[in-house]
C-alpha atoms as a PDB file:
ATOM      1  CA  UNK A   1     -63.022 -50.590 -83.750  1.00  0.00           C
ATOM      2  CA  UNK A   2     -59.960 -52.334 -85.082  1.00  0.00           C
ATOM      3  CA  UNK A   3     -56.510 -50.532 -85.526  1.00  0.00           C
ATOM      4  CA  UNK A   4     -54.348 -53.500 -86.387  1.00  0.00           C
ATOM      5  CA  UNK A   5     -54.388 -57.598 -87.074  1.00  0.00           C
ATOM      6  CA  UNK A   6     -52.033 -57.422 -83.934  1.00  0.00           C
ATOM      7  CA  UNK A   7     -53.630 -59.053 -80.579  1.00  0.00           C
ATOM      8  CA  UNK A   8     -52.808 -58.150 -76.978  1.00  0.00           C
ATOM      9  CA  UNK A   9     -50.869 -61.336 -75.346  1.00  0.00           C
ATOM     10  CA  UNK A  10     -53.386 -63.282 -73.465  1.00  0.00           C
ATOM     11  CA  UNK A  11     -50.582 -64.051 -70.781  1.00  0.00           C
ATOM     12  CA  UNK A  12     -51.019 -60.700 -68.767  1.00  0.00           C
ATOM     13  CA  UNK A  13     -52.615 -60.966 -65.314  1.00  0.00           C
ATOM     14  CA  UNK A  14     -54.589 -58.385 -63.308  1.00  0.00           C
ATOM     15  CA  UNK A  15     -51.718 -57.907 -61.035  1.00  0.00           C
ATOM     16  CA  UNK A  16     -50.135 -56.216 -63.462  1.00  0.00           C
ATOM     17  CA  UNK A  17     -52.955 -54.063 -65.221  1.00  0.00           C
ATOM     18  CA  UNK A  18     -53.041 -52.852 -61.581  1.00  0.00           C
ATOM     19  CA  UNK A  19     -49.700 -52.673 -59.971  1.00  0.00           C
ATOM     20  CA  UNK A  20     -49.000 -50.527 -63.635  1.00  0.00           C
ATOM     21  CA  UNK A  21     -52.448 -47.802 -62.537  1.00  0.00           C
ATOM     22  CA  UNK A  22     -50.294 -47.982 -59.172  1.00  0.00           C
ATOM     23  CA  UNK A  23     -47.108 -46.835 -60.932  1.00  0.00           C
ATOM     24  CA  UNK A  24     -48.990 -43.961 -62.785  1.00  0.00           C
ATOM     25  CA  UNK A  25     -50.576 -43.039 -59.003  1.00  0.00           C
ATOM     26  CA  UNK A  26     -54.113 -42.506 -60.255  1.00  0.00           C
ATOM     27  CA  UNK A  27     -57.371 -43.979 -58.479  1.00  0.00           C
ATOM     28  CA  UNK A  28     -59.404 -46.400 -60.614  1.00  0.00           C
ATOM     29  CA  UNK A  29     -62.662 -45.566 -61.747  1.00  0.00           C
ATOM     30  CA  UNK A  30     -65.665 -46.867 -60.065  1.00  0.00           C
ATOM     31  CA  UNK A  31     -66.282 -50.296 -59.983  1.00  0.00           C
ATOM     32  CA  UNK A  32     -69.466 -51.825 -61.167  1.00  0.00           C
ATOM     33  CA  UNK A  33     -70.909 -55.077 -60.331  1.00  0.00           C
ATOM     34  CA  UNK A  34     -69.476 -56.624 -57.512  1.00  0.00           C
ATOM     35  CA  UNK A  35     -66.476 -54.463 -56.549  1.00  0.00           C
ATOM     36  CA  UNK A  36     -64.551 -57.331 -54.046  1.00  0.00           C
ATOM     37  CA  UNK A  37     -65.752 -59.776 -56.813  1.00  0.00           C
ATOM     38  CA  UNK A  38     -62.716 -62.234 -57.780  1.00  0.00           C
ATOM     39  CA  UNK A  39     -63.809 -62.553 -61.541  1.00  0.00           C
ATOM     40  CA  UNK A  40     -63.067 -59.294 -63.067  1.00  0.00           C
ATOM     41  CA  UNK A  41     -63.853 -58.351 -66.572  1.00  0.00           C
ATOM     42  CA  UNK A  42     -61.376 -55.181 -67.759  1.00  0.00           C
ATOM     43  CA  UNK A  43     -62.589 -52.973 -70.942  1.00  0.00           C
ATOM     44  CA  UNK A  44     -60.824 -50.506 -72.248  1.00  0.00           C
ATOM     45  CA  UNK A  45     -63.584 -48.690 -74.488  1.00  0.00           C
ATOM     46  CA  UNK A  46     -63.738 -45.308 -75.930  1.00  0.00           C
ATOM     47  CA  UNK A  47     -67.075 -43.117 -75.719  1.00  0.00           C
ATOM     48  CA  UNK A  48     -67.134 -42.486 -78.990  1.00  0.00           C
ATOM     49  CA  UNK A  49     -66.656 -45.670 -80.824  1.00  0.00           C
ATOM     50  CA  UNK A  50     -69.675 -47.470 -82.439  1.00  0.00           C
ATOM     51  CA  UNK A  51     -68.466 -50.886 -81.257  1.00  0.00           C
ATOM     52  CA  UNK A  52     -68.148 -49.796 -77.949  1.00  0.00           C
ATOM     53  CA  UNK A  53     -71.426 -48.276 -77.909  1.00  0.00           C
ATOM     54  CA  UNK A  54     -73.023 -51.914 -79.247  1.00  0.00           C
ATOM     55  CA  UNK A  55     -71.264 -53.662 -76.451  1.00  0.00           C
ATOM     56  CA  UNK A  56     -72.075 -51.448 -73.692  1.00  0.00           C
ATOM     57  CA  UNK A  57     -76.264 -52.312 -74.861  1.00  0.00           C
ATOM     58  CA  UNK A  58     -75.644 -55.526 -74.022  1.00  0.00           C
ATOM     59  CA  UNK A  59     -73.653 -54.988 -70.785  1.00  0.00           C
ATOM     60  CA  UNK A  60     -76.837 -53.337 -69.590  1.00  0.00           C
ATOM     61  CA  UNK A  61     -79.319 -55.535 -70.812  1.00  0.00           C
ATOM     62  CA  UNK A  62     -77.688 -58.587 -70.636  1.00  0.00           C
ATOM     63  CA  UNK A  63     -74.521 -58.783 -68.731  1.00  0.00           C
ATOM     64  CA  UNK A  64     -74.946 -56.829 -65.617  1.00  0.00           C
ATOM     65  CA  UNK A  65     -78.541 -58.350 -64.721  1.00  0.00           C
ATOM     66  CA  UNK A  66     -76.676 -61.942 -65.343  1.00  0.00           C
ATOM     67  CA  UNK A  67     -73.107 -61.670 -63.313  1.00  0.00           C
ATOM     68  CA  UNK A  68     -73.592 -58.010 -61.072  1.00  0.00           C
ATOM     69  CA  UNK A  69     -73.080 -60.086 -58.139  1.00  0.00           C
ATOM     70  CA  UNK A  70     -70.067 -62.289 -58.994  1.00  0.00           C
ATOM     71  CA  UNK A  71     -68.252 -59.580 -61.185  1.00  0.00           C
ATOM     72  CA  UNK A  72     -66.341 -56.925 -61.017  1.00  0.00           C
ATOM     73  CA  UNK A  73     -66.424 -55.016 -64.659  1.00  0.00           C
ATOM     74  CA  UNK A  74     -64.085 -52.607 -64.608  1.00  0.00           C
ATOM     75  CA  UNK A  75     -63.444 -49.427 -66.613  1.00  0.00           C
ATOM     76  CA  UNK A  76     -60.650 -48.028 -68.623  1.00  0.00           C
ATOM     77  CA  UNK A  77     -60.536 -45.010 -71.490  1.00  0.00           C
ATOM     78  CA  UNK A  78     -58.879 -45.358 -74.529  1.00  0.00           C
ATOM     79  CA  UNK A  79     -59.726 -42.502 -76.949  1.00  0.00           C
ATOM     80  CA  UNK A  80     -58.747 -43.288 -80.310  1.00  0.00           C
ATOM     81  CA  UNK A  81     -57.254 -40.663 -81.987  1.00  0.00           C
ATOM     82  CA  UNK A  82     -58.756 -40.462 -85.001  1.00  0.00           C
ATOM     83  CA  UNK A  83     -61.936 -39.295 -82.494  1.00  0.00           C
ATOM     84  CA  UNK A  84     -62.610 -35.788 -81.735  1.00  0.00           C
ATOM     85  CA  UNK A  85     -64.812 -35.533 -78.471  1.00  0.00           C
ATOM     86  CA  UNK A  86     -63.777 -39.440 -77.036  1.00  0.00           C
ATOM     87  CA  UNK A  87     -60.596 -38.103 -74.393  1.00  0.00           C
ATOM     88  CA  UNK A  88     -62.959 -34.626 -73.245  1.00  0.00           C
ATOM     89  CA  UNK A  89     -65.739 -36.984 -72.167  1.00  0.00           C
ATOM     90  CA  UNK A  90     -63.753 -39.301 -71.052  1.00  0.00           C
ATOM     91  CA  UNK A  91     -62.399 -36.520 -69.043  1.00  0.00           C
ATOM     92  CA  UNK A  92     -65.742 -35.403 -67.969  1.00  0.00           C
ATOM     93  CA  UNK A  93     -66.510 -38.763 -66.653  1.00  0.00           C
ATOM     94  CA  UNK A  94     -63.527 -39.067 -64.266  1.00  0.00           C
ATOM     95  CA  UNK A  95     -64.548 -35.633 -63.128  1.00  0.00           C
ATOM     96  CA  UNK A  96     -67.822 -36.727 -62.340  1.00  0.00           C
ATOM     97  CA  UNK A  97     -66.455 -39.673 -60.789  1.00  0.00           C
ATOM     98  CA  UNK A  98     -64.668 -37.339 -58.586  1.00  0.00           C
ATOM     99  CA  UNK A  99     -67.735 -34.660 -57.965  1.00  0.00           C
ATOM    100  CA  UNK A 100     -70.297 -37.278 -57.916  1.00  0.00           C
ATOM    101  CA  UNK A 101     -69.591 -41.002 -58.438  1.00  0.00           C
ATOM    102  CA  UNK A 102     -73.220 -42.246 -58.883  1.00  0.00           C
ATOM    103  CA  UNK A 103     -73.296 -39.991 -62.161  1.00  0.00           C
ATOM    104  CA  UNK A 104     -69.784 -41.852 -63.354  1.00  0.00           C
ATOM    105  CA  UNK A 105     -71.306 -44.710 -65.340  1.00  0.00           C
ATOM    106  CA  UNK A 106     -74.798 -42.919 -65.942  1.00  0.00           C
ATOM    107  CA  UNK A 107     -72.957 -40.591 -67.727  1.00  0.00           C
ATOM    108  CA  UNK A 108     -71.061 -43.192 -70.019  1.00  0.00           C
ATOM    109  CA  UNK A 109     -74.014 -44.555 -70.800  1.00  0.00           C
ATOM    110  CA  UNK A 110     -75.458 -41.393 -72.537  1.00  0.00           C
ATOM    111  CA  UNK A 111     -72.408 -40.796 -74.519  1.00  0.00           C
ATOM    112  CA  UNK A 112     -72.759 -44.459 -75.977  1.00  0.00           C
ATOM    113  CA  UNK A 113     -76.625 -43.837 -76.412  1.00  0.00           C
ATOM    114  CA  UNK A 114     -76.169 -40.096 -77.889  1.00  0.00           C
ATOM    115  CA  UNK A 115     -73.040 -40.534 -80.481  1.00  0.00           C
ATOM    116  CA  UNK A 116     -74.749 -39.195 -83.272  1.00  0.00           C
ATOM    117  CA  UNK A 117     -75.990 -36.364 -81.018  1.00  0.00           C
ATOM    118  CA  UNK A 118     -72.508 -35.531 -79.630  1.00  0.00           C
ATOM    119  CA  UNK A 119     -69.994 -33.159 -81.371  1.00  0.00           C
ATOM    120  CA  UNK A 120     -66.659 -31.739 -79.904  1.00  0.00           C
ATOM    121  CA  UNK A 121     -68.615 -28.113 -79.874  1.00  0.00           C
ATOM    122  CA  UNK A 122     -71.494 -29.257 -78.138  1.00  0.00           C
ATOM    123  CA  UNK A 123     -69.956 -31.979 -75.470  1.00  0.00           C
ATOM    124  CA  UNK A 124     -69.788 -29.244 -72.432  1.00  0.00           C
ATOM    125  CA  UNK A 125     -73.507 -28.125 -73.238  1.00  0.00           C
ATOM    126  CA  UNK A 126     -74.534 -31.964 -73.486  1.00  0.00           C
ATOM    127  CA  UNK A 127     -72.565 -32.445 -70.229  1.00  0.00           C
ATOM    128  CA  UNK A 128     -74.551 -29.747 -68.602  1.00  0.00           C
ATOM    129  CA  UNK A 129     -77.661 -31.006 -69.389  1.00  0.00           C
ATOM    130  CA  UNK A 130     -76.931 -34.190 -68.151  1.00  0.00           C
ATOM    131  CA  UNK A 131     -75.287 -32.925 -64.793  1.00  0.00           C
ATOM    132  CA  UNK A 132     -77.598 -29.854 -64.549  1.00  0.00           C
ATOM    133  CA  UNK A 133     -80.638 -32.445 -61.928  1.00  0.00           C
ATOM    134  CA  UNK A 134     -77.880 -33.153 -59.331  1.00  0.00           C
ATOM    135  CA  UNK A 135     -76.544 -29.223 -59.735  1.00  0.00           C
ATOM    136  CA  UNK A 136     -73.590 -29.987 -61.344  1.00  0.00           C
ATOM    137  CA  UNK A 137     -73.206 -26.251 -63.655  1.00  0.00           C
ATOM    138  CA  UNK A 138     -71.426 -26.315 -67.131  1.00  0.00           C
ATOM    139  CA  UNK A 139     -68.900 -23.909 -65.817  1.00  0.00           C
ATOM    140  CA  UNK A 140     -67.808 -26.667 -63.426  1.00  0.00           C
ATOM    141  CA  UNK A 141     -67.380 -28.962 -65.568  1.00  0.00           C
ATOM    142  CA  UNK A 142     -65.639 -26.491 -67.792  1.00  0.00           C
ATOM    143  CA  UNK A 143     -63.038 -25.866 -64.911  1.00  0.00           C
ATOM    144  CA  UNK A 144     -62.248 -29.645 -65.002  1.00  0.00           C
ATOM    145  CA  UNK A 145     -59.770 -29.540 -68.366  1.00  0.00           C
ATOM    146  CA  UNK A 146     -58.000 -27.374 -65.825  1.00  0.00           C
ATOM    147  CA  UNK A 147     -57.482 -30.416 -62.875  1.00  0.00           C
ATOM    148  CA  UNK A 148     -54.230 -32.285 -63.878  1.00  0.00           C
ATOM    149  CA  UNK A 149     -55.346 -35.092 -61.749  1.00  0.00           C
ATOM    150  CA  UNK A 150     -58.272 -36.161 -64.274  1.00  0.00           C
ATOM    151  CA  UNK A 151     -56.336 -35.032 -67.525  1.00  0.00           C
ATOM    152  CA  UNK A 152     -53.477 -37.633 -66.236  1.00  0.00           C
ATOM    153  CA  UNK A 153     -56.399 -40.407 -65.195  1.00  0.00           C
ATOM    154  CA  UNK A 154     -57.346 -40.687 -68.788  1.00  0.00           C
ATOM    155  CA  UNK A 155     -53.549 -40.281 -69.839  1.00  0.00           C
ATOM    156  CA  UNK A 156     -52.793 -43.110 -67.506  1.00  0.00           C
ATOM    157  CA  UNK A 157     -55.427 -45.265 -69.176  1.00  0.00           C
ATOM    158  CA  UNK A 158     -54.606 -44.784 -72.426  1.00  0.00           C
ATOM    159  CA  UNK A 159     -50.730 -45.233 -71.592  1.00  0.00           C
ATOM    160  CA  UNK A 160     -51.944 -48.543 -69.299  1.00  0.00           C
ATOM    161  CA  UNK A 161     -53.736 -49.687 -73.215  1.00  0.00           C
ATOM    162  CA  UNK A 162     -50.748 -48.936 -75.543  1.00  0.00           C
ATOM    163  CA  UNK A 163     -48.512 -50.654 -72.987  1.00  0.00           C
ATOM    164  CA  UNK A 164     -50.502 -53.260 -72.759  1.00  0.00           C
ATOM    165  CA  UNK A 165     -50.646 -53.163 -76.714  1.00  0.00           C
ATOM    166  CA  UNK A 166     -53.873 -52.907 -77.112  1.00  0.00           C
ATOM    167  CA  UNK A 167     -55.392 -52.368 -80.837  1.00  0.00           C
ATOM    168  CA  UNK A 168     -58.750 -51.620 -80.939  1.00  0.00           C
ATOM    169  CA  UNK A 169     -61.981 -50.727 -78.897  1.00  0.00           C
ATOM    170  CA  UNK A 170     -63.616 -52.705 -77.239  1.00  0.00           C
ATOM    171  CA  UNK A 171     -60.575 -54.656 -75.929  1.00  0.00           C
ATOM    172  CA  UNK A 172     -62.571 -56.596 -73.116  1.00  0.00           C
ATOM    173  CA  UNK A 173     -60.705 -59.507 -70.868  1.00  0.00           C
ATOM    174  CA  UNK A 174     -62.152 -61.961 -68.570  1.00  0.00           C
ATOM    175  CA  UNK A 175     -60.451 -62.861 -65.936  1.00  0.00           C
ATOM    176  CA  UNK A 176     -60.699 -65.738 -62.910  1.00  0.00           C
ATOM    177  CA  UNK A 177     -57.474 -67.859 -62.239  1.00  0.00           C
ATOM    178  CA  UNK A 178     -56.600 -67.204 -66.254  1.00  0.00           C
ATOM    179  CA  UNK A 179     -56.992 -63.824 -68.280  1.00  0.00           C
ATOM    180  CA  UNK A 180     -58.868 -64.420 -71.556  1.00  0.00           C
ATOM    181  CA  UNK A 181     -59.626 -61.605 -74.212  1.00  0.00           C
ATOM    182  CA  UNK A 182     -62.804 -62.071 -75.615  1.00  0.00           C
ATOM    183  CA  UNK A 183     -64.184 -60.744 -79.052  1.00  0.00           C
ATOM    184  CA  UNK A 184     -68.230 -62.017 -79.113  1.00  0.00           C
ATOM    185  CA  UNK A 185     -71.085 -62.053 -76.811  1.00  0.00           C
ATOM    186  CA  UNK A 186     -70.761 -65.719 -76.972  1.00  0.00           C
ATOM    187  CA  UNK A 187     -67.397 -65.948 -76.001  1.00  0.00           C
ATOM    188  CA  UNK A 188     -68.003 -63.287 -73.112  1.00  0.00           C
ATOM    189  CA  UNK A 189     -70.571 -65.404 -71.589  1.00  0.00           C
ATOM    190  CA  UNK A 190     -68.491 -68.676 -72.028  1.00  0.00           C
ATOM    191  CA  UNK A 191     -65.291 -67.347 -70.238  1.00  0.00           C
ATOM    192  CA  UNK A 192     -67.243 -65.620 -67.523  1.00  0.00           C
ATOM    193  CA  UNK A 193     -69.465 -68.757 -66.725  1.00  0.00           C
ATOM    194  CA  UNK A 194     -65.909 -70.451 -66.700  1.00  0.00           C
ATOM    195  CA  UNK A 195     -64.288 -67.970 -64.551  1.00  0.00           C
ATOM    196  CA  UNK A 196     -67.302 -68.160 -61.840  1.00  0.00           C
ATOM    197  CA  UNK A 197     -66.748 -71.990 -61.909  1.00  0.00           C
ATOM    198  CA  UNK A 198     -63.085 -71.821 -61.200  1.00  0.00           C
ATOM    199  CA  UNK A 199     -63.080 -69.188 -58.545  1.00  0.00           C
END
């Protein structure tokens, strides 16, 4: 989902995407793929946005299968504002990342897969049905708007985005000995082949 005609430079490097999470002293989010993978692929998506929601389909059915072992994909939030329930489950997912990692990118996936379901009033309900097989309770997950440390891990991503000057969701780089943004599946799979070649 586009905001602007203006692109993020193509010039930034992991180092920095990193050393700036380091500056805002919040963990990362689970890894998946290869975690000590040196091609990395960096998204900064937002749970509510259609796009995003296309492009995480294919990441399961396609991507993952294809590069799990040579990839790291990692994770950041960028709730658009004009979004009402995006930043609470984005919220809800570091908490569960927290509580119970193996639920972290489950739990992504059925906000992507249940958009039209979703609603700002129902989110903590929808949550708790999710959670509810691992005994997860909705008042727990209530008491998480309450933990600064997971309010500021989605501030920090969304901060790490606008600094970064990023415009729209999906932003998605790929990244080997060069950082390349890609916009198509086409161009995904090109610079990721490329990146494995290089590395």
């Amino acid at each position: 989902m586009r905001l602007s005609r203006y692109l993020l430079p193509f010039a930034l490097s992991l180092i920095f995407v990193l050393g700036a999470l380091a500056q805002a002293a919040v963990p990362p989010a689970p890894v998946e793929g290869n975690p000590h993978a040196r091609v990395h692929v960096i998204i900064f998506e937002d749970l509510e946005c259609p796009s995003c929601a296309m492009w995480h389909k294919k990441l399961l059915s396609q991507y993952l299968p294809e590069f799990r072992s040579g990839v790291a994909f990692q994770f950041h939030d960028f709730p658009l504002p004009q979004h009402a329930w995006s930043f609470n489950a984005a919220v809800i997912s570091r908490f569960f990342a927290a509580k119970q990692p193996a639920l972290y990118f489950p739990w992504r996936t059925y906000c992507f897969a249940h958009q039209e379901e979703i609603t700002a009033d129902n989110l903590l309900d929808k949550a708790a049905q999710f959670a509810a097989p691992v005994g997860i309770t909705r008042a727990q997950i209530e008491a998480a708007f309450g933990q600064m440390d997971l309010l500021q891990a989605v501030e920090a991503d969304r901060a790490l985005g606008e600094k970064l000057n990023v415009q729209h969701t999906p932003t998605i780089y790929v990244e080997g000995r060069q950082k390349v943004e890609v916009s198509t599946p086409e161009q995904f799979v090109a610079a990721v082949k490329a990146a494995l070649r290089e590395k």
